[in-house]
C-alpha atoms as a PDB file:
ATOM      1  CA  UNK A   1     240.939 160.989 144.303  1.00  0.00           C
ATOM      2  CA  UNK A   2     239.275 158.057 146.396  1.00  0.00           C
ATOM      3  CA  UNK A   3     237.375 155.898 144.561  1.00  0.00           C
ATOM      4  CA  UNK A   4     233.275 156.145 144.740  1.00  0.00           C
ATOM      5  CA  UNK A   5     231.343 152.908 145.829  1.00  0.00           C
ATOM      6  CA  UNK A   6     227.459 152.340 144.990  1.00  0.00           C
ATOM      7  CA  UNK A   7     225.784 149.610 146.856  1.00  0.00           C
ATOM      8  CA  UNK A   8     223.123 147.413 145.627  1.00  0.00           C
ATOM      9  CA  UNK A   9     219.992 148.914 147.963  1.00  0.00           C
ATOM     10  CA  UNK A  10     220.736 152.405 146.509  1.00  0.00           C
ATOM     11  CA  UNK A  11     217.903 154.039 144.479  1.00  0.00           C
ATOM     12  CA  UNK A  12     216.699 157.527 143.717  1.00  0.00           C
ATOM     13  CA  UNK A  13     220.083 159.148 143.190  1.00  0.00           C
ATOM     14  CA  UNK A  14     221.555 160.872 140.070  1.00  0.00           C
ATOM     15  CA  UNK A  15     224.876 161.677 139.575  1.00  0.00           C
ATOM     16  CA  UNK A  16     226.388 164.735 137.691  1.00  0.00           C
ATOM     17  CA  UNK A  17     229.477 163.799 135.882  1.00  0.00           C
ATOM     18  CA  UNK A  18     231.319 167.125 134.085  1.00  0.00           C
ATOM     19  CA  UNK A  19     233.376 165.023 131.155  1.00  0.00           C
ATOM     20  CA  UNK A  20     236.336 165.985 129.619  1.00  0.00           C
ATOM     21  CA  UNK A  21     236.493 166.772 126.100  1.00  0.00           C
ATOM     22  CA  UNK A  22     238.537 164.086 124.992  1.00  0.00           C
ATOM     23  CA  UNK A  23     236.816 161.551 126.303  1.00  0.00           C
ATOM     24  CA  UNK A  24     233.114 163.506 125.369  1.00  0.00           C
ATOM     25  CA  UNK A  25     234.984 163.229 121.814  1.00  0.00           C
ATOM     26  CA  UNK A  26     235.356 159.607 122.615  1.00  0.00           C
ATOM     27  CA  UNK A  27     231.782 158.717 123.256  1.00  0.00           C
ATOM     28  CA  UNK A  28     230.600 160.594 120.149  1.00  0.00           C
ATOM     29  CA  UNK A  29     233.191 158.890 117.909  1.00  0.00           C
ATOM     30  CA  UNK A  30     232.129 155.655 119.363  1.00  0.00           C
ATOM     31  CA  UNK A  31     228.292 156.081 119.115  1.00  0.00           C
ATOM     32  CA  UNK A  32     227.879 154.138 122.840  1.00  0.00           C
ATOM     33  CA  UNK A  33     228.844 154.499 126.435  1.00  0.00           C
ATOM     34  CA  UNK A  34     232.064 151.973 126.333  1.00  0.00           C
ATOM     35  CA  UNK A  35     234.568 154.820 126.764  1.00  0.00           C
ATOM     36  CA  UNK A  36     232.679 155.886 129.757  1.00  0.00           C
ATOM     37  CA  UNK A  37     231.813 152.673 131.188  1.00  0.00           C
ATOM     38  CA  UNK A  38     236.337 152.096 130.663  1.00  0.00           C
ATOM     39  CA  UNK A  39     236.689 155.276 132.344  1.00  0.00           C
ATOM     40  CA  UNK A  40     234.455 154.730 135.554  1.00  0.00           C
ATOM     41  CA  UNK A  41     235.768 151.391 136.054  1.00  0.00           C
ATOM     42  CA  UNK A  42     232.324 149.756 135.745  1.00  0.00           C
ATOM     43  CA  UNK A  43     231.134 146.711 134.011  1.00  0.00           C
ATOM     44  CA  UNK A  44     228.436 148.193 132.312  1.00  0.00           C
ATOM     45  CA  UNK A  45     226.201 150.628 132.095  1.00  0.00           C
ATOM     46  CA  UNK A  46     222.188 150.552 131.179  1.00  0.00           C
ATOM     47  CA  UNK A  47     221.463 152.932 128.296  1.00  0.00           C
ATOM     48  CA  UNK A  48     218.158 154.442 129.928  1.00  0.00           C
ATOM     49  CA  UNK A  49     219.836 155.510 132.485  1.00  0.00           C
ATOM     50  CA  UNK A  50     222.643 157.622 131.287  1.00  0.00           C
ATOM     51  CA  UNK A  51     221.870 160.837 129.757  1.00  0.00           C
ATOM     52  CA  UNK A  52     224.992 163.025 128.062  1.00  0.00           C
ATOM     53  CA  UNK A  53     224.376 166.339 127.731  1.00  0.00           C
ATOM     54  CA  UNK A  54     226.425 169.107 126.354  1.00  0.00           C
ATOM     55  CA  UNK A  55     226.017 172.451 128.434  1.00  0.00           C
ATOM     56  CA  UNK A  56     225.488 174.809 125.413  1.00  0.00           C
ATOM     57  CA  UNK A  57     222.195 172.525 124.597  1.00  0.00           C
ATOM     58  CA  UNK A  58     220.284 173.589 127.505  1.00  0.00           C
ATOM     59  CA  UNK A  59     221.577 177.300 127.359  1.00  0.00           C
ATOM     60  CA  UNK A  60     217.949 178.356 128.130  1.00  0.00           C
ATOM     61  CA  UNK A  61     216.588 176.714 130.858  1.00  0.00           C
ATOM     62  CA  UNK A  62     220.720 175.306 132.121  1.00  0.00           C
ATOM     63  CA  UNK A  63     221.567 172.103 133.512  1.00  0.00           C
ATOM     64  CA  UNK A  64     218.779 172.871 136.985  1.00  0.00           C
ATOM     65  CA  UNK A  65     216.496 173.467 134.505  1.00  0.00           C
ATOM     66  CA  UNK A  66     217.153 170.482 132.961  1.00  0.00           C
ATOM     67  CA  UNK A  67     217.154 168.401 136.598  1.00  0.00           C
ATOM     68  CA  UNK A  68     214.228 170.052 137.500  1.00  0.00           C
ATOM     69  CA  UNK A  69     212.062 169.023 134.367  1.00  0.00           C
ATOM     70  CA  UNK A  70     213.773 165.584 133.448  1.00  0.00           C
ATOM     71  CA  UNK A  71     213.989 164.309 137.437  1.00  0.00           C
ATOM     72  CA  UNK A  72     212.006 166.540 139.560  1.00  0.00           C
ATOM     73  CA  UNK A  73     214.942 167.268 141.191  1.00  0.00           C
ATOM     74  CA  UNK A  74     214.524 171.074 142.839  1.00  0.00           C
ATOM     75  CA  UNK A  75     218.084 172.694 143.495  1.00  0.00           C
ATOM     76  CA  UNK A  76     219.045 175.316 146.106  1.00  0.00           C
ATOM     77  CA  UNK A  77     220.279 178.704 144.568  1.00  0.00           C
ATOM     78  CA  UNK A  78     223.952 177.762 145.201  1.00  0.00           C
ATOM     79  CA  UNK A  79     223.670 174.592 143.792  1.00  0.00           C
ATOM     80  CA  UNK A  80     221.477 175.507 140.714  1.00  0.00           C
ATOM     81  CA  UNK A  81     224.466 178.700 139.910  1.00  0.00           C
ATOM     82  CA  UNK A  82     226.983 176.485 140.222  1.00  0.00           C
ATOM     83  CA  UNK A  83     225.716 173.597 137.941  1.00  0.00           C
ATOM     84  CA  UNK A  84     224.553 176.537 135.563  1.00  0.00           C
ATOM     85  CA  UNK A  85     228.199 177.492 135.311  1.00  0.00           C
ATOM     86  CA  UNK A  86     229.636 174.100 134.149  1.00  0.00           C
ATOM     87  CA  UNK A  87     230.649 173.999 130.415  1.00  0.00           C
ATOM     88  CA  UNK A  88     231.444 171.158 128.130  1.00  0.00           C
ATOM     89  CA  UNK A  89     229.856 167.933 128.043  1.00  0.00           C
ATOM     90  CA  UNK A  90     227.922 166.574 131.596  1.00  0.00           C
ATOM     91  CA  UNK A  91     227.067 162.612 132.076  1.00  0.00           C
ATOM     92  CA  UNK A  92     223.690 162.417 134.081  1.00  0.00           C
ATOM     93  CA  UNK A  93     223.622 158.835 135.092  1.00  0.00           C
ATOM     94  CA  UNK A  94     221.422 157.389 137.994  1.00  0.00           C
ATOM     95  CA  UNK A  95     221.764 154.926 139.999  1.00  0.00           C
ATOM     96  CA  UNK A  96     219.839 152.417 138.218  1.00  0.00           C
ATOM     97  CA  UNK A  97     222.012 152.838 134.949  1.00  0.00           C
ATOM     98  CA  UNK A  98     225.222 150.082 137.429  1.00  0.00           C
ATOM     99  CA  UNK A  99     222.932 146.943 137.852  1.00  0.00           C
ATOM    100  CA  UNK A 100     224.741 145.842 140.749  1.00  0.00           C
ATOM    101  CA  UNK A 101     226.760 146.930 142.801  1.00  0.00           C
ATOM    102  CA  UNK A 102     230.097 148.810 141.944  1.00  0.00           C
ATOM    103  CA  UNK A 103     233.361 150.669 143.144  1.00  0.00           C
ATOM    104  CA  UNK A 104     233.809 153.525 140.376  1.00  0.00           C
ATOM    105  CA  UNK A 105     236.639 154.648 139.508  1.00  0.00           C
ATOM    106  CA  UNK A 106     237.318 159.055 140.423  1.00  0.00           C
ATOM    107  CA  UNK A 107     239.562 160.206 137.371  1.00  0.00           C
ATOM    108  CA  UNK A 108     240.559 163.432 135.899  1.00  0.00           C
ATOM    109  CA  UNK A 109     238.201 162.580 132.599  1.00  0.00           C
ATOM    110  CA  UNK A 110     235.427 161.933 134.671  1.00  0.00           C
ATOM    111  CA  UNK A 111     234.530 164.267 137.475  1.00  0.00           C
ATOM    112  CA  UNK A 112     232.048 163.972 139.792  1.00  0.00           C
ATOM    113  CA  UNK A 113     230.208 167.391 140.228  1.00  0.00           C
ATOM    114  CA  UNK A 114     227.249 166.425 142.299  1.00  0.00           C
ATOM    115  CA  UNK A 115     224.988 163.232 143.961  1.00  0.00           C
ATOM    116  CA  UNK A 116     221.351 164.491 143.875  1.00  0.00           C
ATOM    117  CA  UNK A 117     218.431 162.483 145.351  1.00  0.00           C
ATOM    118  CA  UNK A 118     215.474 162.128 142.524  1.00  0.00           C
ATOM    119  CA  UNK A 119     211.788 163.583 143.755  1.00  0.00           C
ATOM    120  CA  UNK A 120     210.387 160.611 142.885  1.00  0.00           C
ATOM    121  CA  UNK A 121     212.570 157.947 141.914  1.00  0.00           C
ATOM    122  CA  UNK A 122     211.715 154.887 140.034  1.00  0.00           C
ATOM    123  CA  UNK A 123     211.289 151.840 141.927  1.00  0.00           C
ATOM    124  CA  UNK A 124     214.176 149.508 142.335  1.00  0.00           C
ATOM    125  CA  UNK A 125     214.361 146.351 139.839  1.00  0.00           C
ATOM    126  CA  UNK A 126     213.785 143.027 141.723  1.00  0.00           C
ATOM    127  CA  UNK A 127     215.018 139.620 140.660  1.00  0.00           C
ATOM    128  CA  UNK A 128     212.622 137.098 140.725  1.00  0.00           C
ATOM    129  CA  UNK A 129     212.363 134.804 143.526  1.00  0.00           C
ATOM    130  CA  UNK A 130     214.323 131.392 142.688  1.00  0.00           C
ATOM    131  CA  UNK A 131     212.976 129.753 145.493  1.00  0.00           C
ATOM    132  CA  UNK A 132     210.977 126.050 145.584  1.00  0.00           C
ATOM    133  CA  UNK A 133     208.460 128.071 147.546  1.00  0.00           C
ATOM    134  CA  UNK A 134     207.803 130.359 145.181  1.00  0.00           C
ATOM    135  CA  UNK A 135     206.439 128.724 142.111  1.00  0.00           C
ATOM    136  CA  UNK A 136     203.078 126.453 141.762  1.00  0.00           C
ATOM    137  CA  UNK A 137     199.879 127.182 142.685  1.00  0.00           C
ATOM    138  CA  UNK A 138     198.479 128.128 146.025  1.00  0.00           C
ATOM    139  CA  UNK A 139     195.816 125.498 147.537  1.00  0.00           C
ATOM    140  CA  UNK A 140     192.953 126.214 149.868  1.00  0.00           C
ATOM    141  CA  UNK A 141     189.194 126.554 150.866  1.00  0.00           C
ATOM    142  CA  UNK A 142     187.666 128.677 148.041  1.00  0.00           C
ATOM    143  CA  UNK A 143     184.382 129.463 146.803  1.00  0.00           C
ATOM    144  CA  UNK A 144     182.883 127.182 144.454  1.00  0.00           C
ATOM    145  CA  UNK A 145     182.668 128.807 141.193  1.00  0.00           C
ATOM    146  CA  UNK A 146     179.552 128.708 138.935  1.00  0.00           C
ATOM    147  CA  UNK A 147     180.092 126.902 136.304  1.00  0.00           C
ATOM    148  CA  UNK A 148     180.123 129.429 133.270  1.00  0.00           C
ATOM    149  CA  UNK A 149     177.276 128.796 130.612  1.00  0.00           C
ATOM    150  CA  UNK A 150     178.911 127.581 127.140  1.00  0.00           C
ATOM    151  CA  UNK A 151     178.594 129.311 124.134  1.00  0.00           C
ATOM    152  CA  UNK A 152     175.552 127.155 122.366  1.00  0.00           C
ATOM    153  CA  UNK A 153     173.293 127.947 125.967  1.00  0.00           C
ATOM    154  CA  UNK A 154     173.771 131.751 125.191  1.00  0.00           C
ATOM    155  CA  UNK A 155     173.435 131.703 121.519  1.00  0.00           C
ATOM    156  CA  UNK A 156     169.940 129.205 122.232  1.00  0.00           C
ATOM    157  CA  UNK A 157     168.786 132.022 124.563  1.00  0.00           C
ATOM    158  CA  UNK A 158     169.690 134.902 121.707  1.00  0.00           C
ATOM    159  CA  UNK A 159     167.735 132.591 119.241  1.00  0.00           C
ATOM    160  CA  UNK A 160     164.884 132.385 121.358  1.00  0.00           C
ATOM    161  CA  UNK A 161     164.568 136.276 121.773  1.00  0.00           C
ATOM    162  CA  UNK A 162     164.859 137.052 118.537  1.00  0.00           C
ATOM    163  CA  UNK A 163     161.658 134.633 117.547  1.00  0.00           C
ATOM    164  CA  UNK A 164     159.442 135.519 120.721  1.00  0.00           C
ATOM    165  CA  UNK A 165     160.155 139.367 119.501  1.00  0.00           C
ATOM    166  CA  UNK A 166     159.388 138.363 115.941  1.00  0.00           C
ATOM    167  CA  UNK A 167     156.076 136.929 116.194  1.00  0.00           C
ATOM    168  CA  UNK A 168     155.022 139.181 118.807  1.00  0.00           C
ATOM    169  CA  UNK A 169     155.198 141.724 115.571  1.00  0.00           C
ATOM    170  CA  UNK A 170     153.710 139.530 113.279  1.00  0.00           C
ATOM    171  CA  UNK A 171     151.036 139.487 115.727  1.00  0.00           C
ATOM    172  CA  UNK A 172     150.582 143.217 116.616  1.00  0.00           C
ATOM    173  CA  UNK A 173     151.055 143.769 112.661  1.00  0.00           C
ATOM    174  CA  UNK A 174     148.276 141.261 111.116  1.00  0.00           C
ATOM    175  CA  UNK A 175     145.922 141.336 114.121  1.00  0.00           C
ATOM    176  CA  UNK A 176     146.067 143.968 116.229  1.00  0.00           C
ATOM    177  CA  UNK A 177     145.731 144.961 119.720  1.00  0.00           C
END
């Protein structure tokens, strides 16, 4: 099997892994992803990315069910049989989960089934800019502001309502119109 590289500019795409028992048995012994992320031959993996899912859970609706709810991602009926017909334990992992770029590793406890394209996948994640140019403030014309009035003009102005409105009914009340 030839090994499977993911570049850095790649977004949108979800992977269908079909594990093998023993190592599916090794992930839930382990309570993380480490036996998968040995197995692939990657660094690491991001948790929000990677989904396992055992094929009896999703007896219902099956796995395009699941892809078609979870990713948006609408399968032909060839496709959608054939995914349906998978057993065990599947690793959905996009592309998102590798961080950078990475050659994985195509084993016999880690097969890939399918590369689907998401309907709408999630942006990529940029690094900020560590460039001179691209911290400080920006300098120009610009409008002059108005200055804002402070706190003790407002309240002033409240005070001042409040008396005009008071003896306006003292007024109307002891003297009439």
């Amino acid at each position: 099997m030839s090994d499977l590289s993911i570049s850095s500019t790649e977004h949108g795409k979800l992977r269908v892994f079909a594990l093998s028992d023993q190592l599916s048995m090794k992930i839930d012994n382990a309570g993380t992803l480490d036996p998968l992320v040995q197995v692939l031959g990657s660094q690491t993996l991001g948790v929000q990315d990677v989904q396992i899912v055992p094929t009896d859970a999703v007896d219902d609706m099956g796995l395009s069910g699941l892809l078609l709810d979870g990713y948006e991602i609408a399968l032909s009926s060839e496709e959608a049989a054939r995914l349906d017909a998978l057993e065990g334990t599947v690793a959905l992992i996009r592309t998102g989960a590798f961080q950078t770029p990475v050659t994985l590793r195509r084993t016999g406890e880690a097969n890939l089934i399918a590369t689907l394209t998401e309907g709408k996948s999630p942006a990529p994640r940029f690094t900020p800019l560590e460039s001179d140019a691209a911290k400080g403030v920006l300098e120009g014309p610009a409008a002059d502001a108005k200055p804002a009035r402070s706190f003790g003009a407002r309240l002033s102005l409240i005070a001042l309502a409040a008396m005009v409105s008071a003896f306006a009914c003292l007024y109307i009340y002891y003297v009439g119109f």
